[in-house]
C-alpha atoms as a PDB file:
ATOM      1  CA  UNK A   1      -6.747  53.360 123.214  1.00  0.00           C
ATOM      2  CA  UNK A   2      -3.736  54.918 121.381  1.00  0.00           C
ATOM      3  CA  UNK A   3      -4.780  58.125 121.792  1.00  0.00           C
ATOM      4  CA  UNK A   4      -4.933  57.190 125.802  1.00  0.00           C
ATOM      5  CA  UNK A   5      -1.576  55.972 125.308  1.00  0.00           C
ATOM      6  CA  UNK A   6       0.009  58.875 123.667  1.00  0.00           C
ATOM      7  CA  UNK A   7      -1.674  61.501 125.837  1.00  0.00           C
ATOM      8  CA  UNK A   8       0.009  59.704 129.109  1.00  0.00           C
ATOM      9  CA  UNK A   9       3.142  59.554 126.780  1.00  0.00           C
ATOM     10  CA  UNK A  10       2.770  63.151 126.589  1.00  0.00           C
ATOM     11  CA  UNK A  11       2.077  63.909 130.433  1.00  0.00           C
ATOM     12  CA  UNK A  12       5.019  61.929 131.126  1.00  0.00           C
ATOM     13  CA  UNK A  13       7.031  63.907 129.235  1.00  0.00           C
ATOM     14  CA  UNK A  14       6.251  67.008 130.493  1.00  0.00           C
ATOM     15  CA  UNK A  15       6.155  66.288 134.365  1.00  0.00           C
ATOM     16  CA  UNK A  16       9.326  68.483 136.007  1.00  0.00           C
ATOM     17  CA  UNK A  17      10.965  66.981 139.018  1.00  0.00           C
ATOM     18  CA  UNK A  18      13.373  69.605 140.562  1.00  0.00           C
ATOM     19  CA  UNK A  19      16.437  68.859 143.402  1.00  0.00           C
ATOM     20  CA  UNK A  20      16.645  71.833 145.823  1.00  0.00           C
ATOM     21  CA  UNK A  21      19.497  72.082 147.947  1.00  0.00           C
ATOM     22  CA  UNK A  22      19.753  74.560 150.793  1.00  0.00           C
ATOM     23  CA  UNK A  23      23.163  75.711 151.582  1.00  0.00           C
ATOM     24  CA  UNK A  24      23.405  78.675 153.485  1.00  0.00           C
ATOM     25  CA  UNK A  25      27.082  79.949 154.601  1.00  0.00           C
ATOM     26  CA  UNK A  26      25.958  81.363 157.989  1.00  0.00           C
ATOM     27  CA  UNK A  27      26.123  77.908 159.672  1.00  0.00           C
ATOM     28  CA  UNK A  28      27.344  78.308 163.325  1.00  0.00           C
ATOM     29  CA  UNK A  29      29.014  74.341 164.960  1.00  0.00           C
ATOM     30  CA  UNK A  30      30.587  73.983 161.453  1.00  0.00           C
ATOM     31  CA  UNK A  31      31.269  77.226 159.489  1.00  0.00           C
ATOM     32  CA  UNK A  32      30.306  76.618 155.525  1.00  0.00           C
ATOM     33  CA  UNK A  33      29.571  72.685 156.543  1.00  0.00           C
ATOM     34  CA  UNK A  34      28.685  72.395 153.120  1.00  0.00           C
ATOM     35  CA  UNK A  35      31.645  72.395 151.945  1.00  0.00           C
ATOM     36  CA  UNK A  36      33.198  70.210 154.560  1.00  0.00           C
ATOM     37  CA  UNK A  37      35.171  67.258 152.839  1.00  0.00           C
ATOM     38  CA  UNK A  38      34.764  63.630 152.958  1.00  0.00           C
ATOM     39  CA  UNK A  39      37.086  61.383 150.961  1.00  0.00           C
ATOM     40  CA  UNK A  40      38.449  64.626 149.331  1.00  0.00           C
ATOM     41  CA  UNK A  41      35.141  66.375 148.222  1.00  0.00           C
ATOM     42  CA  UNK A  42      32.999  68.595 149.551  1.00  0.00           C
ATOM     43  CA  UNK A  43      29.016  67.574 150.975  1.00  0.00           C
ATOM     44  CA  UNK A  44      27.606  70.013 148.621  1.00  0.00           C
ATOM     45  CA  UNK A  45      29.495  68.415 145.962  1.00  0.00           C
ATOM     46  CA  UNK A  46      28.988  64.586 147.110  1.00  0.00           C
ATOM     47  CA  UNK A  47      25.355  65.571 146.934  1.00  0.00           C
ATOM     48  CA  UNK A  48      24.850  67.752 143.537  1.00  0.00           C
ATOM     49  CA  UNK A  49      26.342  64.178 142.053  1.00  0.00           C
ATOM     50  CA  UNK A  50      24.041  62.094 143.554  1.00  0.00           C
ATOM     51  CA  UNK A  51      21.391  63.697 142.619  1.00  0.00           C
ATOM     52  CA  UNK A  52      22.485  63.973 139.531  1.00  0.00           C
ATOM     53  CA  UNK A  53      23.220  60.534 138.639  1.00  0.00           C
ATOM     54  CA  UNK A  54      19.809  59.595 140.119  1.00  0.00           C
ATOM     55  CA  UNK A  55      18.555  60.328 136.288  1.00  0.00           C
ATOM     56  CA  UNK A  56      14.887  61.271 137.775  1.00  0.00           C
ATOM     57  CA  UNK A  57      15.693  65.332 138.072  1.00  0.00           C
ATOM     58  CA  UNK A  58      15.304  67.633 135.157  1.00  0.00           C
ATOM     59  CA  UNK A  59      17.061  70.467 137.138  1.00  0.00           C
ATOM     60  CA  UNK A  60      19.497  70.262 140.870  1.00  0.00           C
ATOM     61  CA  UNK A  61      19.061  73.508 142.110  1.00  0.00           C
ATOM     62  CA  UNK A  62      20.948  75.236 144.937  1.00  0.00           C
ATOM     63  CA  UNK A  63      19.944  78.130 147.001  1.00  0.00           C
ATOM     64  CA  UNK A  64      22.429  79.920 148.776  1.00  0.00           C
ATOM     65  CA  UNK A  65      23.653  83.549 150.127  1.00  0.00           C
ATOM     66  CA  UNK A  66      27.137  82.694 150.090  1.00  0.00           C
ATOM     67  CA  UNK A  67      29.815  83.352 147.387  1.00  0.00           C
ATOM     68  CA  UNK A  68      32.082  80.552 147.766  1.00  0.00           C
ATOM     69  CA  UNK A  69      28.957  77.637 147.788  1.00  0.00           C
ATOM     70  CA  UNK A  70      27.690  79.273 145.075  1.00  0.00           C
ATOM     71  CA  UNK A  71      31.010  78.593 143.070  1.00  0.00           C
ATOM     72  CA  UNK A  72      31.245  75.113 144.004  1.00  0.00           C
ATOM     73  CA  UNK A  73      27.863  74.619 143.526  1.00  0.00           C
ATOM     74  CA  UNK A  74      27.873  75.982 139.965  1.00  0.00           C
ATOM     75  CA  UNK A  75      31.600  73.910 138.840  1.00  0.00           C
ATOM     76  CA  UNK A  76      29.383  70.736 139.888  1.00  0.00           C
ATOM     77  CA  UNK A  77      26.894  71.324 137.081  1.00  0.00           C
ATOM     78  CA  UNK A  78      23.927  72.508 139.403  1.00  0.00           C
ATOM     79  CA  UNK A  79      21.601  75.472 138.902  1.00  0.00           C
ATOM     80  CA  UNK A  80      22.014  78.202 141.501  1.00  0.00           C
ATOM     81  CA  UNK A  81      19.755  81.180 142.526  1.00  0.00           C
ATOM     82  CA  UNK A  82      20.726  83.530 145.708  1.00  0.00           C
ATOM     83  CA  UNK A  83      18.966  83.344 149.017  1.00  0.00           C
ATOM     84  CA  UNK A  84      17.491  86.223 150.500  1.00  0.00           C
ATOM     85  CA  UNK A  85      18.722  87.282 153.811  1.00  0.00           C
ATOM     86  CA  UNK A  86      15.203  86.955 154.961  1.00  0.00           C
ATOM     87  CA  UNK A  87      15.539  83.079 154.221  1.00  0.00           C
ATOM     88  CA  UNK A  88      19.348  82.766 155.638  1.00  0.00           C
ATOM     89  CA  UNK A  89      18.988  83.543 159.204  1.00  0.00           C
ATOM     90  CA  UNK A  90      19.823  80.926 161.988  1.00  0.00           C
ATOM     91  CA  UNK A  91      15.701  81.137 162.895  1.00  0.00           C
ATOM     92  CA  UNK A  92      14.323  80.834 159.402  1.00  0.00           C
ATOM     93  CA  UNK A  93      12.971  77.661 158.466  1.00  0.00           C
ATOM     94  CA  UNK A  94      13.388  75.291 155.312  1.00  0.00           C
ATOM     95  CA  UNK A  95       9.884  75.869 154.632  1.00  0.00           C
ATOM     96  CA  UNK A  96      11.016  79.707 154.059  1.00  0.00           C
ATOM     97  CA  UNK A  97      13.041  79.134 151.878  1.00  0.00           C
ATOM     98  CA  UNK A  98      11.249  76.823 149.597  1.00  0.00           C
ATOM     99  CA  UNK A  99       8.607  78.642 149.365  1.00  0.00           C
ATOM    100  CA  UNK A 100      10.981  81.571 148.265  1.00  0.00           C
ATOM    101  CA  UNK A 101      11.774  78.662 145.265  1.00  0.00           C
ATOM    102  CA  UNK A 102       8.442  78.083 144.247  1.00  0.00           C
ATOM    103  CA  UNK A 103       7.395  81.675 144.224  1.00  0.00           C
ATOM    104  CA  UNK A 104      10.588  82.262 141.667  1.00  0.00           C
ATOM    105  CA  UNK A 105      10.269  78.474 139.908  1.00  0.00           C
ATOM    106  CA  UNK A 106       6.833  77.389 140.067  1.00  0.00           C
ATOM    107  CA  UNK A 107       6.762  75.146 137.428  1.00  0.00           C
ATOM    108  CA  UNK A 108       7.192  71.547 138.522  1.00  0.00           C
ATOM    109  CA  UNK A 109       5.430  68.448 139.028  1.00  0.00           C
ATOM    110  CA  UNK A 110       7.062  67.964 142.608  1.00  0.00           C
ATOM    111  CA  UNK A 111      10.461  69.016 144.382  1.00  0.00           C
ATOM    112  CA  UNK A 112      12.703  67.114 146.389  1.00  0.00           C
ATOM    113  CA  UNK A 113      14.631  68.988 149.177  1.00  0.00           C
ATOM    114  CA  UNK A 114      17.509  66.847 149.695  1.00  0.00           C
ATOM    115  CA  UNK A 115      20.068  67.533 152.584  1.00  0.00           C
ATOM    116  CA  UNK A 116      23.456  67.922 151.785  1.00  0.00           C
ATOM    117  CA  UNK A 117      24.465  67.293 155.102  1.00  0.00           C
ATOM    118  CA  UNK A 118      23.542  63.583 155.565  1.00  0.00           C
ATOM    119  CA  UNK A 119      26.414  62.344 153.360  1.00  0.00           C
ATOM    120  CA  UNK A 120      25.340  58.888 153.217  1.00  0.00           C
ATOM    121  CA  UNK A 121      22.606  59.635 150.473  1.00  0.00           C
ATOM    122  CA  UNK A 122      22.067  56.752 147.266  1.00  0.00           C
ATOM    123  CA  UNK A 123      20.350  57.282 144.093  1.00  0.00           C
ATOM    124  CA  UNK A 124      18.618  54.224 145.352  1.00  0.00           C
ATOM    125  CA  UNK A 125      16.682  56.206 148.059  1.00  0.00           C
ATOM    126  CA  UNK A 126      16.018  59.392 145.307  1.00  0.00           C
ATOM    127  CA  UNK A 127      14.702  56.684 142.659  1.00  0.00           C
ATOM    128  CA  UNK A 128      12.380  54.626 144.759  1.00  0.00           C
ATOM    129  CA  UNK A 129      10.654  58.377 146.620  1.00  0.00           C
ATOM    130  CA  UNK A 130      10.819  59.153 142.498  1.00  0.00           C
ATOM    131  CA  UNK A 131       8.738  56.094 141.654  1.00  0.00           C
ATOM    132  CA  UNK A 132       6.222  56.751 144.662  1.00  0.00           C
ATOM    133  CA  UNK A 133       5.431  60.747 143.650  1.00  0.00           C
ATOM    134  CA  UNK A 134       5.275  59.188 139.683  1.00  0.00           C
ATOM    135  CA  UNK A 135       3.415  56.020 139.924  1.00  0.00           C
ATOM    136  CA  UNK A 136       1.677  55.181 143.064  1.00  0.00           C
ATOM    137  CA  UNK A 137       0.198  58.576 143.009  1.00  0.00           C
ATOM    138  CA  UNK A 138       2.036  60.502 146.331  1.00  0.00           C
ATOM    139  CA  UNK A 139       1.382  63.810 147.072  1.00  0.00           C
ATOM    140  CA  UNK A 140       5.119  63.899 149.014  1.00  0.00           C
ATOM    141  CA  UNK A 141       7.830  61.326 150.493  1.00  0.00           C
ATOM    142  CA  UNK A 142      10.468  61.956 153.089  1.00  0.00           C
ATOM    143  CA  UNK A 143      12.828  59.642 154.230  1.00  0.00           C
ATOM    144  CA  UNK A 144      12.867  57.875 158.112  1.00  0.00           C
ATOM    145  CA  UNK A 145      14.983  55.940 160.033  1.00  0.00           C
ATOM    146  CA  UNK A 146      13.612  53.099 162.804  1.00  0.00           C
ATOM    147  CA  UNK A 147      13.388  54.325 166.559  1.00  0.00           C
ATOM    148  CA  UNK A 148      13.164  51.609 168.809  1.00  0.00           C
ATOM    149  CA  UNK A 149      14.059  54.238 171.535  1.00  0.00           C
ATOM    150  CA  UNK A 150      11.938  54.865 174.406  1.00  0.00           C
ATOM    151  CA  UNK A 151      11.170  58.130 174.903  1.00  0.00           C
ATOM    152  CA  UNK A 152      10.291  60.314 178.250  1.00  0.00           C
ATOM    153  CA  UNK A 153       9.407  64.117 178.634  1.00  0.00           C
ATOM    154  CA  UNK A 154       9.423  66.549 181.329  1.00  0.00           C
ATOM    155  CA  UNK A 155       6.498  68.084 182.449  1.00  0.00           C
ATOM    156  CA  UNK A 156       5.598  70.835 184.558  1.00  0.00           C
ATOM    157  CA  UNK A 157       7.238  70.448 188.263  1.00  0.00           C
ATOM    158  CA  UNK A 158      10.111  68.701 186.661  1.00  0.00           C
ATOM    159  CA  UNK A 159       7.938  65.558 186.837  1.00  0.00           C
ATOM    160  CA  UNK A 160       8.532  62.994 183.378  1.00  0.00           C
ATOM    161  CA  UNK A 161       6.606  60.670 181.274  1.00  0.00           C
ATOM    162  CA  UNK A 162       6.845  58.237 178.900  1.00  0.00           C
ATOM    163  CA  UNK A 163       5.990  59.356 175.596  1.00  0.00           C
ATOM    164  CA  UNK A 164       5.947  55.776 173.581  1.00  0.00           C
ATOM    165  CA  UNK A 165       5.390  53.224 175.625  1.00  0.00           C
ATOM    166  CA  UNK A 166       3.679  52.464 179.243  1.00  0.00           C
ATOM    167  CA  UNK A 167       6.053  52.454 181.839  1.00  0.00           C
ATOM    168  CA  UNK A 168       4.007  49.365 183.673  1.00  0.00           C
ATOM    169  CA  UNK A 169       4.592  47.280 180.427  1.00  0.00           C
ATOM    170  CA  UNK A 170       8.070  47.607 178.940  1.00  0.00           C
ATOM    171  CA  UNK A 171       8.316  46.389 175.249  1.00  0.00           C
ATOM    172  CA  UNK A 172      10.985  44.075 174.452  1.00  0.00           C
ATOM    173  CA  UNK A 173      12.712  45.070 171.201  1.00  0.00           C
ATOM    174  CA  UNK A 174      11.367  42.511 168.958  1.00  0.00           C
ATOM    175  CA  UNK A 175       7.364  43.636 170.265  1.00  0.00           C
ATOM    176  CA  UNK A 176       7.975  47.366 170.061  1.00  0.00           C
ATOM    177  CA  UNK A 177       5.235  48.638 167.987  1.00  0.00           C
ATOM    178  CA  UNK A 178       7.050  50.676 164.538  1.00  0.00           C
ATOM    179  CA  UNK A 179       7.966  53.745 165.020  1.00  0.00           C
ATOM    180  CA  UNK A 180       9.670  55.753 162.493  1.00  0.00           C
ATOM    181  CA  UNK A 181      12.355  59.239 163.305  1.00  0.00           C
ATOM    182  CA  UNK A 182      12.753  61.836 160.533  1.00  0.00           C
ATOM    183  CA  UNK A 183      15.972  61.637 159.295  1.00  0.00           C
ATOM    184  CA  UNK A 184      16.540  64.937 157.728  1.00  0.00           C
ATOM    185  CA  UNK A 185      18.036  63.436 154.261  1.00  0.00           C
ATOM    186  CA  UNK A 186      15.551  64.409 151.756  1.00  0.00           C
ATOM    187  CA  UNK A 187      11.762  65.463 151.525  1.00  0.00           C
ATOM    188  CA  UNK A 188       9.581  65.274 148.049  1.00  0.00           C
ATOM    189  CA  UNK A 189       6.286  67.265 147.635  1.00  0.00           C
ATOM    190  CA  UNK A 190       3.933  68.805 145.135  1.00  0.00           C
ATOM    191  CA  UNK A 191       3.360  72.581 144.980  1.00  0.00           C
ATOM    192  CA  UNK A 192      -0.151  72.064 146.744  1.00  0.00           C
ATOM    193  CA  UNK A 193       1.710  70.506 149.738  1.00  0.00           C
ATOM    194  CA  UNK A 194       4.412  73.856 149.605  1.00  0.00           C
ATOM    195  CA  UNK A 195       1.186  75.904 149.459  1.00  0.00           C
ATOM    196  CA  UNK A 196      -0.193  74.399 152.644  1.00  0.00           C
ATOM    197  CA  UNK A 197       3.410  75.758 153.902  1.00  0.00           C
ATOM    198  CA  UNK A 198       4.415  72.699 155.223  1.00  0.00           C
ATOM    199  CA  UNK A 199       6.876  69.857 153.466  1.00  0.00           C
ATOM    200  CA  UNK A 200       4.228  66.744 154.065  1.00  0.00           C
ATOM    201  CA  UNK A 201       0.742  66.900 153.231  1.00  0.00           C
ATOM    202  CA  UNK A 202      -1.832  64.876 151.266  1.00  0.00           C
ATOM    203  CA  UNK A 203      -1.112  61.370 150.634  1.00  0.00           C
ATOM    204  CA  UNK A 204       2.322  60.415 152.120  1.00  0.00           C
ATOM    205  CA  UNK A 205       5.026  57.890 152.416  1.00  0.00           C
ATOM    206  CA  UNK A 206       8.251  57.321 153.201  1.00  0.00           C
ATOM    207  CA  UNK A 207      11.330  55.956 152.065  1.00  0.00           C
ATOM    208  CA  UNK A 208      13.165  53.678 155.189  1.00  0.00           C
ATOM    209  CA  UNK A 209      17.354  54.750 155.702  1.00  0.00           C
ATOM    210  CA  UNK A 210      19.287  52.165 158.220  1.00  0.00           C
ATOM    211  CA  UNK A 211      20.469  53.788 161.014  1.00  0.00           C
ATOM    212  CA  UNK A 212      23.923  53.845 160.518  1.00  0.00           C
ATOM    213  CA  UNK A 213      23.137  55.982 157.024  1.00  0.00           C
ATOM    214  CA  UNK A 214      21.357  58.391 158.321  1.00  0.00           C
ATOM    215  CA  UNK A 215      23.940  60.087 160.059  1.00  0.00           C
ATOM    216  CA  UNK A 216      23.463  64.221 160.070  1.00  0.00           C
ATOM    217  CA  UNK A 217      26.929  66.573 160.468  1.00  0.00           C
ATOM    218  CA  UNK A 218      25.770  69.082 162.823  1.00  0.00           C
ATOM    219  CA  UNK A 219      28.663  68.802 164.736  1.00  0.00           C
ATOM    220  CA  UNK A 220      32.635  68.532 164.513  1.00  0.00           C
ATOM    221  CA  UNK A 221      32.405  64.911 165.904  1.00  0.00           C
ATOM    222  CA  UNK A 222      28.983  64.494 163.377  1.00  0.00           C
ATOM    223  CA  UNK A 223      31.874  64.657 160.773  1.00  0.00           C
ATOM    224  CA  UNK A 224      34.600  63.021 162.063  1.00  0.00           C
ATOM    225  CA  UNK A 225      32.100  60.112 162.746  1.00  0.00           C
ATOM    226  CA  UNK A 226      31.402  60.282 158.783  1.00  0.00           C
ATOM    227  CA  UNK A 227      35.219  60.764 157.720  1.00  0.00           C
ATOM    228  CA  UNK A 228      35.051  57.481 160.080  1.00  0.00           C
ATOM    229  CA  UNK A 229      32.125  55.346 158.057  1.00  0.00           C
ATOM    230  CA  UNK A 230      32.963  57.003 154.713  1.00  0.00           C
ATOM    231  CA  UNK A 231      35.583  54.676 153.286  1.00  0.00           C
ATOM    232  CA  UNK A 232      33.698  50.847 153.947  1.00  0.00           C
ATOM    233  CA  UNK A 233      30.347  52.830 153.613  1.00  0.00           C
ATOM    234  CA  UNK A 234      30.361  54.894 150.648  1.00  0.00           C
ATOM    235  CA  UNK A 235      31.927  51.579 149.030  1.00  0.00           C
ATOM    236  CA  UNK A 236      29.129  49.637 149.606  1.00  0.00           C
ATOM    237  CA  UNK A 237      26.927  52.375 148.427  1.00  0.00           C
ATOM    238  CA  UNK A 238      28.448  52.237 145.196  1.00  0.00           C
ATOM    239  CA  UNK A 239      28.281  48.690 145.140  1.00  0.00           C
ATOM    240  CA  UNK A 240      24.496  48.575 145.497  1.00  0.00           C
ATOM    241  CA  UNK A 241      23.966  51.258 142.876  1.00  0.00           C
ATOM    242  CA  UNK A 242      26.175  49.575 140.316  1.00  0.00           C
ATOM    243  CA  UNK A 243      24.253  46.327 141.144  1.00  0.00           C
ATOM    244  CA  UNK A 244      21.268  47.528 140.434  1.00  0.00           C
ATOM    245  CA  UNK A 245      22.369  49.722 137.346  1.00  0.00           C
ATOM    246  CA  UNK A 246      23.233  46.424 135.992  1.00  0.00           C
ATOM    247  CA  UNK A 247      20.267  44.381 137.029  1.00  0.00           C
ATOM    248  CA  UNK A 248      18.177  46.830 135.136  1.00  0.00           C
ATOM    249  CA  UNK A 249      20.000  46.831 131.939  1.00  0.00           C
END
């Protein structure tokens, strides 16, 4: 039985869970969004802290192909490698560039791409995806937001659909069967998920945002929406991570 116990000990020890954060410059609504400000610092910043001060990452790295990100980047204590052009163009995907990661960093037990751009992100989200990929055994975690939206599509000849729901029986709110939206803010997976080249895979769960922190800055009124919410927000944010820092010790 000890030996059990020590070899787990030893496991533990050695399993590597890596932040990557993907902050080109070449962003086209907002130019550099990353380093847009909220509350005086920058989203790159904000988010290299967070994930810091989540205490379940051995490394926060950032990939980038820009000069000034890399510098703030690097003054907020995160690891940075440069991004190839082939990864930094408006039509590559995240999966291109992570896989760019892995084939310079492969060693790691699982890798959270977290968003720098939804600034509303807690430690509390990072640690409870961290305690699904290291106990209950999941091969990735992203996080969601409710959609109690109903959704149409056009079709060919301009006619539409509904896509969630049948238009002869329209759910009330409170009987609309769970549906769950992406919200962009983070996504954790093992290298045989990155391998598959796709960001879920395997066994996988997710980690539930409210709506009104899931907010993504794509847009000039994206931010001045957050610069809105940030004060009142970002105070109750630290409020629930200080409550439970203290409810754990």
């Amino acid at each position: 039985m000890k030996i059990i116990l020590y070899y787990e000990k030893f496991l533990y020890i050695f399993r590597q869970y890596v932040a990557l954060i993907l902050a080109r410059g070449g962003s086209k609504q907002i130019p550099r969004k990353n380093l847009a400000t909220i509350e005086g610092k920058s989203l790159l910043k904000r988010t290299i802290e967070t994930a810091k001060s989540a205490n379940v990452f051995q490394d926060v790295w950032v990939s980038t192909d820009d000069l000034e990100i890399y510098t703030e980047a690097a003054a907020a204590g995160a690891k940075v490698f440069g991004r190839s052009q082939e990864s930094s163009t408006d039509n590559a995907g995240s999966i291109i560039a992570v896989l760019e990661f892995y084939a310079l960093f492969p060693n790691f037990t699982a890798v959270a791409l977290i968003q720098c751009t939804s600034p509303f992100l807690s430690t509390l989200y990072l640690r409870k995806a961290h305690f699904m990929m290291d106990q209950l055994g999941y091969d990735s975690v992203f996080s969601v937001t409710p959609n109690y939206k109903l959704l149409w599509t056009k079709n060919v000849g301009d006619f539409i659909t509904p896509l969630n729901f049948n238009a002869k029986f329209r759910p009330r709110r409170q009987d609309f069967k769970w549906q769950w939206m992406e919200n962009g803010m983070f996504y954790w997976f093992r290298p045989e998920v990155i391998e598959l080249g796709v960001l879920q895979g395997g066994k996988t769960g997710i980690v539930e945002i409210p709506s009104e922190r899931s907010l993504e800055i794509d847009t000039f009124d994206d931010l001045d929406t957050a610069r809105h919410k940030a004060p009142k927000l970002l105070s109750v944010l630290r409020w629930e991570e200080l409550s439970c820092f203290h409810d754990e010790h």
